[in-house]
N, C-alpha and C. Protein backbone atom coordinates (compact mmCIF):
# COMPACT_ATOMS: atom_id res chain seq x y z
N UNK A 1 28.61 144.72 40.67
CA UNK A 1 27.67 145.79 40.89
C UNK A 1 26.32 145.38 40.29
N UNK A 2 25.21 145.91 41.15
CA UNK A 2 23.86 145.58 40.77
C UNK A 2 23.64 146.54 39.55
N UNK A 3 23.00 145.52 38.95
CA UNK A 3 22.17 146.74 37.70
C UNK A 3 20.56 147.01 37.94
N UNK A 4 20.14 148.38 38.28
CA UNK A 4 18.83 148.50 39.02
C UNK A 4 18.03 148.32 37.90
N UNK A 5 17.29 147.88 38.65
CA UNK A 5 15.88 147.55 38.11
C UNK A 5 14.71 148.72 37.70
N UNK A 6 14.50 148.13 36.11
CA UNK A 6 13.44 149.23 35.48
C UNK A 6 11.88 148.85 36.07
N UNK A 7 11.41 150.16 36.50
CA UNK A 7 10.45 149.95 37.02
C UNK A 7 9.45 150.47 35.85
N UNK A 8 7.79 149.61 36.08
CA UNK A 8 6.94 149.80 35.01
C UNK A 8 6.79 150.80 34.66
N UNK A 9 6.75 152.01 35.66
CA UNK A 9 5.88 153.06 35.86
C UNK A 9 6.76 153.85 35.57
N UNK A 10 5.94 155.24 35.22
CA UNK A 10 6.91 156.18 34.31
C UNK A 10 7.01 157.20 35.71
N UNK A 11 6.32 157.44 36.83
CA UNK A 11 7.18 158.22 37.68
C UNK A 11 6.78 156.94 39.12
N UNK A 12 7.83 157.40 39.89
CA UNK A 12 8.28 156.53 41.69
C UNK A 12 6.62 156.09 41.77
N UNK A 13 5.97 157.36 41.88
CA UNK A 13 4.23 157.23 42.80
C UNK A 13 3.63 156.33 41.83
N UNK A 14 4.21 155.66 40.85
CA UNK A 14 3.01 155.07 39.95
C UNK A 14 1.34 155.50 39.47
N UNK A 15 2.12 156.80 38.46
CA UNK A 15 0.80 158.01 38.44
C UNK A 15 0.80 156.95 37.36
N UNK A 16 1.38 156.73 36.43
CA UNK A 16 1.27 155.74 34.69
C UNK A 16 2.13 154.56 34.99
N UNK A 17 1.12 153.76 34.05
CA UNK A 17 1.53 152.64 33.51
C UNK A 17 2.52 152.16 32.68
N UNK A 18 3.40 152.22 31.85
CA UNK A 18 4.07 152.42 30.45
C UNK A 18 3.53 151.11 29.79
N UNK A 19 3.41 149.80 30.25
CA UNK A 19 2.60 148.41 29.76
C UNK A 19 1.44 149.26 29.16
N UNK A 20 0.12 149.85 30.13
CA UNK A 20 -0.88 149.87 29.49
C UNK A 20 -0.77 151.20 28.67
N UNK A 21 0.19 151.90 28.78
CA UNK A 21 0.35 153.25 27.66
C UNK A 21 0.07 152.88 26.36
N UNK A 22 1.36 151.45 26.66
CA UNK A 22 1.82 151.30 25.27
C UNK A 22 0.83 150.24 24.41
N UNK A 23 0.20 149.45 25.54
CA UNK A 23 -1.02 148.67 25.03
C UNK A 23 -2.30 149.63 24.16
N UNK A 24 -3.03 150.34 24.99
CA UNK A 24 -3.66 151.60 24.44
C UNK A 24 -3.41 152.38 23.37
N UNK A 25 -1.75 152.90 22.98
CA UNK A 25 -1.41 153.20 21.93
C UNK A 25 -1.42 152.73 20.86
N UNK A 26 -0.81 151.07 20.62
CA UNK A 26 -1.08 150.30 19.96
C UNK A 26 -2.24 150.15 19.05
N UNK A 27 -3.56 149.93 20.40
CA UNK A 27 -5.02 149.67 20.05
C UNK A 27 -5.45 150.80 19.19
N UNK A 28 -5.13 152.07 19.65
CA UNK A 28 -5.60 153.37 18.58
C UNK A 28 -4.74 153.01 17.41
N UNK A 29 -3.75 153.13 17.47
CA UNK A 29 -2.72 152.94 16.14
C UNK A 29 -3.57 151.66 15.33
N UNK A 30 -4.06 150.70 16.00
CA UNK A 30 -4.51 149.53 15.02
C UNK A 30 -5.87 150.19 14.22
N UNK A 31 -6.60 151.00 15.04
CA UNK A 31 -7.88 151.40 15.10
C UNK A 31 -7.34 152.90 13.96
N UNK A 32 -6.88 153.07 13.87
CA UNK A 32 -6.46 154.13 12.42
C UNK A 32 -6.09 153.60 11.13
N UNK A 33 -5.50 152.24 11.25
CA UNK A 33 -5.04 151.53 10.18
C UNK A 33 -6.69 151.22 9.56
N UNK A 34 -7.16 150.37 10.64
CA UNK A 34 -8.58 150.17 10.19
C UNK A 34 -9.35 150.69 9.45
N UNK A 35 -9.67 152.15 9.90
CA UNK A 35 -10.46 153.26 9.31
C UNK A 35 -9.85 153.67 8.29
N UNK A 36 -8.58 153.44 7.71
CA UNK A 36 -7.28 153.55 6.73
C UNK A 36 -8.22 152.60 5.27
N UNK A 37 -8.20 151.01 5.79
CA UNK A 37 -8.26 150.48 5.50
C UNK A 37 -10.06 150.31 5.00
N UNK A 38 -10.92 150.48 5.52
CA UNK A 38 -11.91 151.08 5.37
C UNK A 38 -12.32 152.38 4.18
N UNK A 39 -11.70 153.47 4.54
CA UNK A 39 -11.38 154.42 3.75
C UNK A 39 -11.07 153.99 2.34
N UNK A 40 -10.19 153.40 2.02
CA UNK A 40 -9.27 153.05 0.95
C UNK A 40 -10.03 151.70 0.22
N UNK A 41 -10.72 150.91 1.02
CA UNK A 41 -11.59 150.08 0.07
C UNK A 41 -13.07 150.50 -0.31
N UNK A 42 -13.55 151.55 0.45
CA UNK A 42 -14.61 152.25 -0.11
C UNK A 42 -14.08 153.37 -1.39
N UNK A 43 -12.71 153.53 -1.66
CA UNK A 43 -12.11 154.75 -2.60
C UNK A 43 -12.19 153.53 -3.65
N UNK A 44 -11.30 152.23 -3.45
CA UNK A 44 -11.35 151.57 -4.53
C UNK A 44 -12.88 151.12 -5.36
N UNK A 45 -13.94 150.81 -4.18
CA UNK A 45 -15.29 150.65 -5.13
C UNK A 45 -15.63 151.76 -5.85
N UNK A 46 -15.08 152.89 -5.35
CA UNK A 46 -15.75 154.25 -6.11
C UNK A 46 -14.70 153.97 -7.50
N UNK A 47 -13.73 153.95 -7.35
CA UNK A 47 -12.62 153.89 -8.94
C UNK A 47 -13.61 152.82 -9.84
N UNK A 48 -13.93 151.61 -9.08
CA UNK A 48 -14.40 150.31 -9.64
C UNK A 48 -15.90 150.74 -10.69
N UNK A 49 -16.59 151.46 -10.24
CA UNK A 49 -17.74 152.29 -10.91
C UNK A 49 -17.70 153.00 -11.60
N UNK A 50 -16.38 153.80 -11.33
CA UNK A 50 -16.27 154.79 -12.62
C UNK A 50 -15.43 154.30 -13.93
N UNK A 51 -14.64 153.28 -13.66
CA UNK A 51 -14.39 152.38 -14.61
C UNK A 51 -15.24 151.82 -15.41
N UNK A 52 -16.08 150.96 -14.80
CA UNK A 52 -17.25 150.43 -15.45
C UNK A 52 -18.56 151.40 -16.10
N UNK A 53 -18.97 152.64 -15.49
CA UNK A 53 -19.37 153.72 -16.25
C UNK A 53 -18.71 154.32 -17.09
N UNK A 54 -17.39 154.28 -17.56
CA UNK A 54 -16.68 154.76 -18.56
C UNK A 54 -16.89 153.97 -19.46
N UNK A 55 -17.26 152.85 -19.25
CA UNK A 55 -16.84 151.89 -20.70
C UNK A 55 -17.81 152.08 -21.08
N UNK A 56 -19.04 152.74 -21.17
CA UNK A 56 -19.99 153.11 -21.97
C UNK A 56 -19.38 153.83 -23.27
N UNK A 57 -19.20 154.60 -22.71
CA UNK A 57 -18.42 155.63 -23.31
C UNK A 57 -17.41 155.39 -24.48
N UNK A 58 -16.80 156.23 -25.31
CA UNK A 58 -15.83 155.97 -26.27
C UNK A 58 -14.70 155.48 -25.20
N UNK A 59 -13.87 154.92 -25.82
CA UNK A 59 -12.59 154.39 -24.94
C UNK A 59 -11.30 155.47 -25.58
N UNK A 60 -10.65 155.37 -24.57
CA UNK A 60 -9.13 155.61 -24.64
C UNK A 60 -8.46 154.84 -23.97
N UNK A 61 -7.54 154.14 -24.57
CA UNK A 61 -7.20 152.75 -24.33
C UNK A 61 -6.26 153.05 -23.36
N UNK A 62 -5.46 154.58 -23.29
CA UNK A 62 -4.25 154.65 -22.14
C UNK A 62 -4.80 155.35 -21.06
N UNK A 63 -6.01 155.87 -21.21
CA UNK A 63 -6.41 156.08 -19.82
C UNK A 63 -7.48 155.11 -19.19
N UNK A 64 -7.95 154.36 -19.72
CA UNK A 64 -8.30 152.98 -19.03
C UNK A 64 -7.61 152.53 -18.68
N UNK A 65 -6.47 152.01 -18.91
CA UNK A 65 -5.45 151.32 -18.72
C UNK A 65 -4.78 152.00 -17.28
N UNK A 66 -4.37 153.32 -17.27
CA UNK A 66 -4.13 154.04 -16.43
C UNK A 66 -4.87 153.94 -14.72
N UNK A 67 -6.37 153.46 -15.15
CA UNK A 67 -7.45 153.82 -14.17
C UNK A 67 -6.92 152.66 -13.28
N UNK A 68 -7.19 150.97 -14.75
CA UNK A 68 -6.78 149.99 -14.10
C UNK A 68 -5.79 149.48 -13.22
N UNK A 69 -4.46 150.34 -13.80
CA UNK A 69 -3.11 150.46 -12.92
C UNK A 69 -3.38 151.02 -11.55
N UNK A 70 -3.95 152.31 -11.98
CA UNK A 70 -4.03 153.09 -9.86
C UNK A 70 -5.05 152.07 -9.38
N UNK A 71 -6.18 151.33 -9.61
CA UNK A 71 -6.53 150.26 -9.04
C UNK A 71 -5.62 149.12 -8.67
N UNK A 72 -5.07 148.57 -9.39
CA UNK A 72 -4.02 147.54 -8.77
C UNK A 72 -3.07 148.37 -7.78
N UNK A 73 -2.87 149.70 -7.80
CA UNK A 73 -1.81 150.47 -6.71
C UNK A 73 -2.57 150.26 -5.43
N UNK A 74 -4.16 151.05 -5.87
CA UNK A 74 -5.12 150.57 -4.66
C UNK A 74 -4.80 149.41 -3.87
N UNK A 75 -4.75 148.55 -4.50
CA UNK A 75 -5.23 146.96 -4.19
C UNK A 75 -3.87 146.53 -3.05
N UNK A 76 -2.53 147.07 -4.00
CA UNK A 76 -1.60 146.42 -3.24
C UNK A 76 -1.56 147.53 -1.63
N UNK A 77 -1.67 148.90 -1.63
CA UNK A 77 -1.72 149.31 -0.13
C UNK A 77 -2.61 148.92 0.78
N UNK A 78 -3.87 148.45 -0.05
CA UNK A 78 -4.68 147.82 1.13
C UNK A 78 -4.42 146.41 1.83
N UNK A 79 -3.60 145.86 1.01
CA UNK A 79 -2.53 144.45 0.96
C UNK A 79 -1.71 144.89 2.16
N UNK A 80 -1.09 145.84 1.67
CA UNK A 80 -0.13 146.58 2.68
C UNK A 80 -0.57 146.85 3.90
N UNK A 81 -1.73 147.78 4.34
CA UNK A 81 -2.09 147.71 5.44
C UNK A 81 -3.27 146.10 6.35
N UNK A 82 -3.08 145.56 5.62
CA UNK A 82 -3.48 144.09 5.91
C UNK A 82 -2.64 143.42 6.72
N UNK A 83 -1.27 143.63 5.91
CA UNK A 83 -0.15 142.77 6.49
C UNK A 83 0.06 143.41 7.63
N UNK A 84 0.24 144.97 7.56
CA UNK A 84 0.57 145.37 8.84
C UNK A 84 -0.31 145.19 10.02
N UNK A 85 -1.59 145.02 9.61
CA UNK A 85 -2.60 145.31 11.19
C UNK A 85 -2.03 143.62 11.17
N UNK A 86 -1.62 142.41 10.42
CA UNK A 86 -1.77 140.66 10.99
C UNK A 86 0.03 140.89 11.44
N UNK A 87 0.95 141.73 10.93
CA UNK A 87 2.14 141.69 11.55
C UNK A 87 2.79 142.63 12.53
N UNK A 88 1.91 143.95 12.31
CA UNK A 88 2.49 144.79 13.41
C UNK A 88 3.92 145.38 12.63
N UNK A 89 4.47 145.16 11.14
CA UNK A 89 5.69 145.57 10.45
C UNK A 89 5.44 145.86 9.23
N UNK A 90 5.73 146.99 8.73
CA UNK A 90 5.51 147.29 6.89
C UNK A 90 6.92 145.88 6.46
N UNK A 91 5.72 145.51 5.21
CA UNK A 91 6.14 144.27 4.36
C UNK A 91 7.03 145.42 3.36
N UNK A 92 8.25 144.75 3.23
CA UNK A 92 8.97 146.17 2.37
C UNK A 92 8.65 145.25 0.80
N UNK A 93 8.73 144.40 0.86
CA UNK A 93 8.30 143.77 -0.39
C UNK A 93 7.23 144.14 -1.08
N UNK A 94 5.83 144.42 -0.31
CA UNK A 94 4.77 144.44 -0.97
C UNK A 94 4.63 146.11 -1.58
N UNK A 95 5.63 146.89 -0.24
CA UNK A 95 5.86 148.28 -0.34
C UNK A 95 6.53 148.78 -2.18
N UNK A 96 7.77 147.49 -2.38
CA UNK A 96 8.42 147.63 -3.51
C UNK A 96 7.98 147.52 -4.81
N UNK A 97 6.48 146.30 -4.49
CA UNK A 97 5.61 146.21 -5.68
C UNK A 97 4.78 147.37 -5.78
N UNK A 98 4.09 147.86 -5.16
CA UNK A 98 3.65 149.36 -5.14
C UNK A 98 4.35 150.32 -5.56
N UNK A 99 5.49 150.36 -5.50
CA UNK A 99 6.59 151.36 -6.49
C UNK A 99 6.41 151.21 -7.66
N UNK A 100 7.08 149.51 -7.86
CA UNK A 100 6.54 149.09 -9.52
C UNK A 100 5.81 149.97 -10.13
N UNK A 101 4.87 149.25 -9.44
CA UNK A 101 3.33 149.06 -10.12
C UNK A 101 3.14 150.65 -10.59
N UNK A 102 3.71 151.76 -9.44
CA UNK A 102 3.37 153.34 -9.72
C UNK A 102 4.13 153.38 -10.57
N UNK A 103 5.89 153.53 -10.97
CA UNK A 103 6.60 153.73 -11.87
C UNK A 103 6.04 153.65 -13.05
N UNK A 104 5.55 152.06 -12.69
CA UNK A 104 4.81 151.29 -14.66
C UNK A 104 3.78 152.13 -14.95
N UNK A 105 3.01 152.54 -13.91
CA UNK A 105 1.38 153.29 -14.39
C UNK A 105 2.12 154.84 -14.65
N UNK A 106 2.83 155.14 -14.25
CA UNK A 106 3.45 156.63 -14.84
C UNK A 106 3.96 156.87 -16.27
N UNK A 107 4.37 155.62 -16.68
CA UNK A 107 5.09 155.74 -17.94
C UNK A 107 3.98 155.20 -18.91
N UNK A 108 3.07 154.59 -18.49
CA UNK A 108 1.69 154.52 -19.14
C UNK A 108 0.92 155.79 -19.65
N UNK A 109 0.66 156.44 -18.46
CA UNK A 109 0.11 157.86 -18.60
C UNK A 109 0.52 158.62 -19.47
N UNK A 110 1.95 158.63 -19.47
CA UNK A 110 2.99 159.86 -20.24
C UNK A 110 3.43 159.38 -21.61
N UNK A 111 2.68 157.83 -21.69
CA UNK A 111 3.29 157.38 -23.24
C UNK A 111 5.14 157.00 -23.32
N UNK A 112 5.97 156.13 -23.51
CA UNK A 112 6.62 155.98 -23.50
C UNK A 112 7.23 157.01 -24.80
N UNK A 113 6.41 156.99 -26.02
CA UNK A 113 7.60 157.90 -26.95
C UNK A 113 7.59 159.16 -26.45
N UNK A 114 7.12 159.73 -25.42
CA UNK A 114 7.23 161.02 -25.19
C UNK A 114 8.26 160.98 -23.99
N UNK A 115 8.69 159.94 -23.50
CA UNK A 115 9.67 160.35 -22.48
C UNK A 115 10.71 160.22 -22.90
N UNK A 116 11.82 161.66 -22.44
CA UNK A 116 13.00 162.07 -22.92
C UNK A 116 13.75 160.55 -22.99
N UNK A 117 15.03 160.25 -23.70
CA UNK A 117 16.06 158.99 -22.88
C UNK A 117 16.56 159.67 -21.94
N UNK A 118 16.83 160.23 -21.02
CA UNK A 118 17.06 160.60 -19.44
C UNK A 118 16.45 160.13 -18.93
N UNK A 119 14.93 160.45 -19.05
CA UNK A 119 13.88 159.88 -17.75
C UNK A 119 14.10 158.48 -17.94
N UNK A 120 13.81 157.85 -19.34
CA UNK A 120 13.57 156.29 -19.69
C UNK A 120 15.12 155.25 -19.00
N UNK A 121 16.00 156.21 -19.33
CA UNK A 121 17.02 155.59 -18.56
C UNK A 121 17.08 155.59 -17.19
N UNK A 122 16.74 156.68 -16.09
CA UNK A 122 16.77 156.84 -15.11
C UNK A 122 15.10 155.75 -14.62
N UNK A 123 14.33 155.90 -15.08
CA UNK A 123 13.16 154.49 -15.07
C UNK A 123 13.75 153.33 -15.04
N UNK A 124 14.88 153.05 -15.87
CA UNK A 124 15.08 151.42 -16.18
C UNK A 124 16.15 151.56 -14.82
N UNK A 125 17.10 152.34 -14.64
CA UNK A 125 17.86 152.10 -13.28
C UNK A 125 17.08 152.04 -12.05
N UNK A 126 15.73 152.71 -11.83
CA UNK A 126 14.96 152.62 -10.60
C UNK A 126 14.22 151.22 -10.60
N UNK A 127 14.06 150.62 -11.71
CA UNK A 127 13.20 149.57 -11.64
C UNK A 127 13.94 148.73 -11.51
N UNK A 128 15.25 148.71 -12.22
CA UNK A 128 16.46 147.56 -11.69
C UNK A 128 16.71 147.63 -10.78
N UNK A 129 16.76 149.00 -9.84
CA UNK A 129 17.41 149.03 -8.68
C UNK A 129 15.62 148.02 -7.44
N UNK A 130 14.87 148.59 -8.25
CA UNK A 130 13.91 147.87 -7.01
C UNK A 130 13.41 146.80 -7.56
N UNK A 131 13.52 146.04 -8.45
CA UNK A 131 13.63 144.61 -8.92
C UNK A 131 14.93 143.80 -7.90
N UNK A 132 16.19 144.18 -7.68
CA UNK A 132 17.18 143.89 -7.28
C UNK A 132 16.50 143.88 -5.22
N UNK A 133 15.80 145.05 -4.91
CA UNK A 133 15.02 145.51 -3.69
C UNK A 133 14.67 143.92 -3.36
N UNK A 134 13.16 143.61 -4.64
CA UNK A 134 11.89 142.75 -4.35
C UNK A 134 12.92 141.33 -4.08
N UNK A 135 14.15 141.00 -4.62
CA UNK A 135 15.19 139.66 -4.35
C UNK A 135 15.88 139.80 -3.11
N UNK A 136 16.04 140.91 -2.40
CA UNK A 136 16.84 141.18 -1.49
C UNK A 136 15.39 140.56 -0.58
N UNK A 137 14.72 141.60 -0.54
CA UNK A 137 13.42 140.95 0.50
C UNK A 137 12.70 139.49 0.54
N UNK A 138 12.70 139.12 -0.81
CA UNK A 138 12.55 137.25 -0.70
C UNK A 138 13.39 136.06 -0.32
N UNK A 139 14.65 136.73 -0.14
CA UNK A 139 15.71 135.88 0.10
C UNK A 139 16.06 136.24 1.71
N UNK A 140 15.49 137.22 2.15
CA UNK A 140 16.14 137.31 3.59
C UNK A 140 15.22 136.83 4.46
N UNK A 141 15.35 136.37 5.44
CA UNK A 141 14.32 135.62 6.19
C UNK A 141 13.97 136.82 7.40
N UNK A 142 13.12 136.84 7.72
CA UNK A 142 12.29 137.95 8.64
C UNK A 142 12.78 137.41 10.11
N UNK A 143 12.60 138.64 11.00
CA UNK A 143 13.00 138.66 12.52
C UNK A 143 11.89 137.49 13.32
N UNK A 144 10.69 137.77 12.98
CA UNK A 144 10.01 136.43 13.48
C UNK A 144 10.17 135.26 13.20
N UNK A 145 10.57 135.06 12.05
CA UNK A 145 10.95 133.23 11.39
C UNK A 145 12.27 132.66 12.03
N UNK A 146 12.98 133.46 13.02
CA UNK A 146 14.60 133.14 13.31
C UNK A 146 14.30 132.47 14.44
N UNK A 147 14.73 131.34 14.72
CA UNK A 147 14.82 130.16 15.39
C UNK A 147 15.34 130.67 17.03
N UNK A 148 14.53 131.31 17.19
CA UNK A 148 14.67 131.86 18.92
C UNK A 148 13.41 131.31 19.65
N UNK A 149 13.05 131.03 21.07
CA UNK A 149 11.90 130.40 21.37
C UNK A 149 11.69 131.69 22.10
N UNK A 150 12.37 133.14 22.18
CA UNK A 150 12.25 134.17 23.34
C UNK A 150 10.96 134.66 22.67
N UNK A 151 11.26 135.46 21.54
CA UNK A 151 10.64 136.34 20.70
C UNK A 151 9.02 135.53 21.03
N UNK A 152 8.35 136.73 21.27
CA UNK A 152 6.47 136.31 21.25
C UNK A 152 6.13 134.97 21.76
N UNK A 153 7.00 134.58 22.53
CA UNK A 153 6.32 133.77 23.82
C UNK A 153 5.39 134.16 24.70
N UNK A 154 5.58 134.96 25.33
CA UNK A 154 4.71 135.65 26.11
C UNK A 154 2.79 135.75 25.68
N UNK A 155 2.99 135.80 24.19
CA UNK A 155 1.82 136.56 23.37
C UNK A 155 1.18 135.12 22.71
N UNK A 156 2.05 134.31 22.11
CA UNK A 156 1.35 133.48 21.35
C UNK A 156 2.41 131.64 21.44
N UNK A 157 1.78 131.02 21.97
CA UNK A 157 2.68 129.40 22.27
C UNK A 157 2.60 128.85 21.32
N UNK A 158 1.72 129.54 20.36
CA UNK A 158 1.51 128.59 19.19
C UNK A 158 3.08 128.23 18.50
N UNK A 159 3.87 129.42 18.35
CA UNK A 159 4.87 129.50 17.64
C UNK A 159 6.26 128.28 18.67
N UNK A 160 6.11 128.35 19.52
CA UNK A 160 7.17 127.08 20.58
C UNK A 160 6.91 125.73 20.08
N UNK A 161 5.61 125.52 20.10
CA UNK A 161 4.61 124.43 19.57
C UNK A 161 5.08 123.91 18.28
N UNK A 162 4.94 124.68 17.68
CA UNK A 162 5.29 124.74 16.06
C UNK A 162 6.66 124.36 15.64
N UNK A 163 8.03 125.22 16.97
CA UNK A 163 9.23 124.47 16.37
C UNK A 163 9.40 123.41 16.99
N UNK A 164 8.30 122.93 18.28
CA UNK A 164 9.42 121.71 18.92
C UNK A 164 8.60 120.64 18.04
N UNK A 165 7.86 120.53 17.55
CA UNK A 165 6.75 119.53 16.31
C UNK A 165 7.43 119.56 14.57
N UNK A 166 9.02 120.79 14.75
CA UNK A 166 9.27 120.85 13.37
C UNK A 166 8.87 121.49 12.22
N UNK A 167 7.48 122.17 12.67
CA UNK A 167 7.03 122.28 11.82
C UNK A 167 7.66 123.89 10.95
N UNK A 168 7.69 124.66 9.98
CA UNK A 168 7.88 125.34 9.42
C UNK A 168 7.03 126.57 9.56
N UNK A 169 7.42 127.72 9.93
CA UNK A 169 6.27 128.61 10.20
C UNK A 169 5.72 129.35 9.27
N UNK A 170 4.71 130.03 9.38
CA UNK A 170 4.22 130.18 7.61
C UNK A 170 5.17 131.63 7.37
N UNK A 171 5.44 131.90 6.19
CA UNK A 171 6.05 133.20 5.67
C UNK A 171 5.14 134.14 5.50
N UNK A 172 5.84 135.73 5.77
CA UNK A 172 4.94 136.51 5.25
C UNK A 172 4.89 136.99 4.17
N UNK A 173 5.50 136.87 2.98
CA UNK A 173 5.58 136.93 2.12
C UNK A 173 5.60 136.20 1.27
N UNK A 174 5.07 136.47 -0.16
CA UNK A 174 4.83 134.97 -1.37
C UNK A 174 6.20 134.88 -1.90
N UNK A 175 7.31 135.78 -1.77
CA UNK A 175 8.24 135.32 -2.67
C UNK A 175 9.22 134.21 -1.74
N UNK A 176 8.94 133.69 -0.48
CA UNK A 176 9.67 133.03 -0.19
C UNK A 176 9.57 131.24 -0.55
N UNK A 177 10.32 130.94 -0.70
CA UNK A 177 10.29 129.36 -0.65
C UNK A 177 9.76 128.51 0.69
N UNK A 178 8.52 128.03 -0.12
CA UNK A 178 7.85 127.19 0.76
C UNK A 178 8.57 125.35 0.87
N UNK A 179 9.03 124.59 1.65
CA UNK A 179 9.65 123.37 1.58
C UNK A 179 10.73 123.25 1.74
């Protein structure tokens, strides 16, 4: 028995496209990340100023410290949406350091002798548990790096090129082993 054939178009008369729907959708979806990304590095110069106008000022060493942390949180989502507009996939790795990084800047804020042992224990199990996360994600190799010639042929030859020459394709992530 034949298996019928999917046709492009989302009704018989070919009122739509579903190719260029989904092309178009895409393009806005990239075009929000952008303005995302935009947004969020004009928020970080504003943090970056008021940092540096604070230090005039008397210091408090845990809320500087604090400022500096939600800056590095800054830093890594704009990381985050970087990777996604060059991969088209949330990096769960870079996602997991952003947890970190918030967990650590929370227990900064709140002073460690002031948190109950409940919370401090339930902290050290979330951070083990996503320390254990950031190894799971460096050790597994991603859906694009898997030795298929199907995947993004269509889009880019570079990558065919690349395995029949041997060569190693770059990772998206730093925790993987390069060699």
């Amino acid at each position: 028995m034949k298996k019928r054939q999917k046709s492009q178009y989302l009704f018989r008369n070919r009122w739509i496209d579903r190719q260029r729907i989904v092309r178009n959708m895409e393009a806005f979806q990239d075009l929000i990340v952008i303005v995302l990304c935009l947004g969020l590095f004009a928020y970080m110069v504003m943090e970056l100023w008021e940092i540096f106008t604070n230090l005039v000022l008397p210091l408090d060493h845990q809320q500087v410290t604090a400022k500096i942390l939600f800056l590095l949180i800054l830093v890594e989502l704009f990381r985050l949406l970087i990777v996604y507009l060059q991969e088209h996939s949330v990096a769960v790795g870079v996602a997991v350091e952003v947890t970190i990084v918030s967990v650590l800047r929370e227990v900064v804020v709140h002073g460690v002798l002031e948190i109950s042992w409940v919370q401090t224990a339930s902290i050290c199990g979330l951070l083990f548990i996503l320390g254990a996360l950031l190894l799971v994600c460096a050790k597994t190799p991603h859906m694009d790096h898997m030795s298929t010639n199907t995947s993004y042929s269509a889009f880019d030859n570079s990558n065919d090129e690349q395995q029949e020459n041997g060569d190693k394709l770059p990772h998206s992530t730093q925790y993987e082993e390069i060699g």
